[in-house]
Protein backbone atom coordinates (compact mmCIF):
# COMPACT_ATOMS: atom_id res chain seq x y z
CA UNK A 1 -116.16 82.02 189.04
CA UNK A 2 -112.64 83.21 189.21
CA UNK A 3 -111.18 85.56 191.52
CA UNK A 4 -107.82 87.61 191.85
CA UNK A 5 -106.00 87.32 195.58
CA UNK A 6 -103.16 90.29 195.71
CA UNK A 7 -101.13 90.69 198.56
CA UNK A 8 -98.78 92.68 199.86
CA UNK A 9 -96.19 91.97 202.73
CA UNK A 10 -95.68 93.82 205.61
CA UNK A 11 -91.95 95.88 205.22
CA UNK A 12 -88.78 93.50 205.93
CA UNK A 13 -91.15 90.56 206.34
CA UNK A 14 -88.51 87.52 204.52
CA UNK A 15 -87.79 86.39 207.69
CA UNK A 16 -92.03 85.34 208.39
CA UNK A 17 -92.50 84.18 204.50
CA UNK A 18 -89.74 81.77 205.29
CA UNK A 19 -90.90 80.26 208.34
CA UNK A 20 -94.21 79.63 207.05
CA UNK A 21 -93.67 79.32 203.24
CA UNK A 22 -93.20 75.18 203.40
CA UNK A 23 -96.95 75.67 205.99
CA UNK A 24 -98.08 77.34 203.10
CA UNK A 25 -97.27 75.96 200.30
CA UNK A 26 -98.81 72.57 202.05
CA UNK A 27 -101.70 74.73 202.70
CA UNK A 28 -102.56 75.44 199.09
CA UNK A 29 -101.38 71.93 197.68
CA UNK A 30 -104.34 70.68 199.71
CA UNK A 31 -106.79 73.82 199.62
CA UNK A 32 -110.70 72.65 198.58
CA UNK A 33 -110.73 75.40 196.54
CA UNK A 34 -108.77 75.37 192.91
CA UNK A 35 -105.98 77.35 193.04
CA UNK A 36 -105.19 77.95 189.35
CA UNK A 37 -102.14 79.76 189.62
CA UNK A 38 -100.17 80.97 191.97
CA UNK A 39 -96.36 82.85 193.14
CA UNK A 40 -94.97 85.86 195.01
CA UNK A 41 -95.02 89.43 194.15
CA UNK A 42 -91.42 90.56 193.49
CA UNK A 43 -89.77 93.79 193.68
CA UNK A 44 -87.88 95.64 190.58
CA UNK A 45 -85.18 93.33 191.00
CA UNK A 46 -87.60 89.98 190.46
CA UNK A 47 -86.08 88.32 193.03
CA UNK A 48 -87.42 90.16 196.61
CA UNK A 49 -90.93 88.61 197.48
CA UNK A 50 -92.99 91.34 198.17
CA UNK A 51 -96.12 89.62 197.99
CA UNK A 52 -98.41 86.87 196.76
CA UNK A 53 -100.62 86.51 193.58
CA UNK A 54 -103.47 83.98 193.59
CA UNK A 55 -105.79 82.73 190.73
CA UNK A 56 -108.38 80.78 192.25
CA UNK A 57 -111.47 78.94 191.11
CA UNK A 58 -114.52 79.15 193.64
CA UNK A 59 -118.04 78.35 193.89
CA UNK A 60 -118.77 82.30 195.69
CA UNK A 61 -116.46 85.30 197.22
CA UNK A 62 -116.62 83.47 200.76
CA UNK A 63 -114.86 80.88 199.45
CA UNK A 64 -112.23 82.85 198.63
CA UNK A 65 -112.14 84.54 201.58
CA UNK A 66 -111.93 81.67 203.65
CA UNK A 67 -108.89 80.56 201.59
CA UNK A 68 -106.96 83.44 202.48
CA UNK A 69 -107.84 83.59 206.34
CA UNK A 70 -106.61 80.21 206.64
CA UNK A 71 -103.41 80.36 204.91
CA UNK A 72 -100.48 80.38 207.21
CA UNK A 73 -99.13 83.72 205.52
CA UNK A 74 -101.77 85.23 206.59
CA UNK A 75 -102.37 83.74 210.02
CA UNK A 76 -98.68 85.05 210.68
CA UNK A 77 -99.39 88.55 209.48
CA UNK A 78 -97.16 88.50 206.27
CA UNK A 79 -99.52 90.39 204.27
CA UNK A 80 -99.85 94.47 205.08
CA UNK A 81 -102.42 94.64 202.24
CA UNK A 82 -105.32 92.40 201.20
CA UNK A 83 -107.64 92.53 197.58
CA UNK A 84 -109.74 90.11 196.56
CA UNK A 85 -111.62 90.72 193.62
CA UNK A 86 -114.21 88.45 190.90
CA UNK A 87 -112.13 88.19 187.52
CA UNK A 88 -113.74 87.53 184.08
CA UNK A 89 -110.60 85.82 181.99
CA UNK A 90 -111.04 86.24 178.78
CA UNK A 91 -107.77 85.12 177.46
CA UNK A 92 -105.68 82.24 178.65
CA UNK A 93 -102.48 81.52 176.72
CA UNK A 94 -100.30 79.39 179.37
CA UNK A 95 -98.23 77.00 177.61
């Protein structure tokens, strides 16, 4: 099954995404569950990160949820806001 993980970061919050962000990105390079894709939220000027978008393959939702408890982002309170929801893709045209 594949679920959406959308975050949102705490306000003025670049200073904690950068101190973890090499933590994390290690994190989800070796994560046990399939991270399909994957990048930060950005504001109306597509560069601020804002928050994080995750794609993810998983057996069941506490999978998922495991995945996000663990990252370092998280662990460091980056994210204000916290979805998770089962996604039913239909069309995939990545290049």
């Amino acid at each position: 099954m594949h679920y959406v993980i959308h975050c949102l970061d705490i306000p003025d919050s670049s200073g904690i995404r950068r101190a973890q962000f090499e933590a994390h990105k290690a994190y989800i390079a070796a994560a046990s569950v399939k991270v399909v894709i994957s990048g930060p939220l950005v504001a109306s000027d597509s560069e601020t990160p804002i928050g994080s978008f995750f794609l993810v393959k998983a057996e069941d939702l506490s999978q998922v949820e495991a995945l996000n408890r663990n990252d370092p982002f998280y662990k460091a309170g980056l994210w204000a806001q916290i979805a998770i929801h089962p996604f039913l893709k239909r069309v995939d045209n990545r290049i």
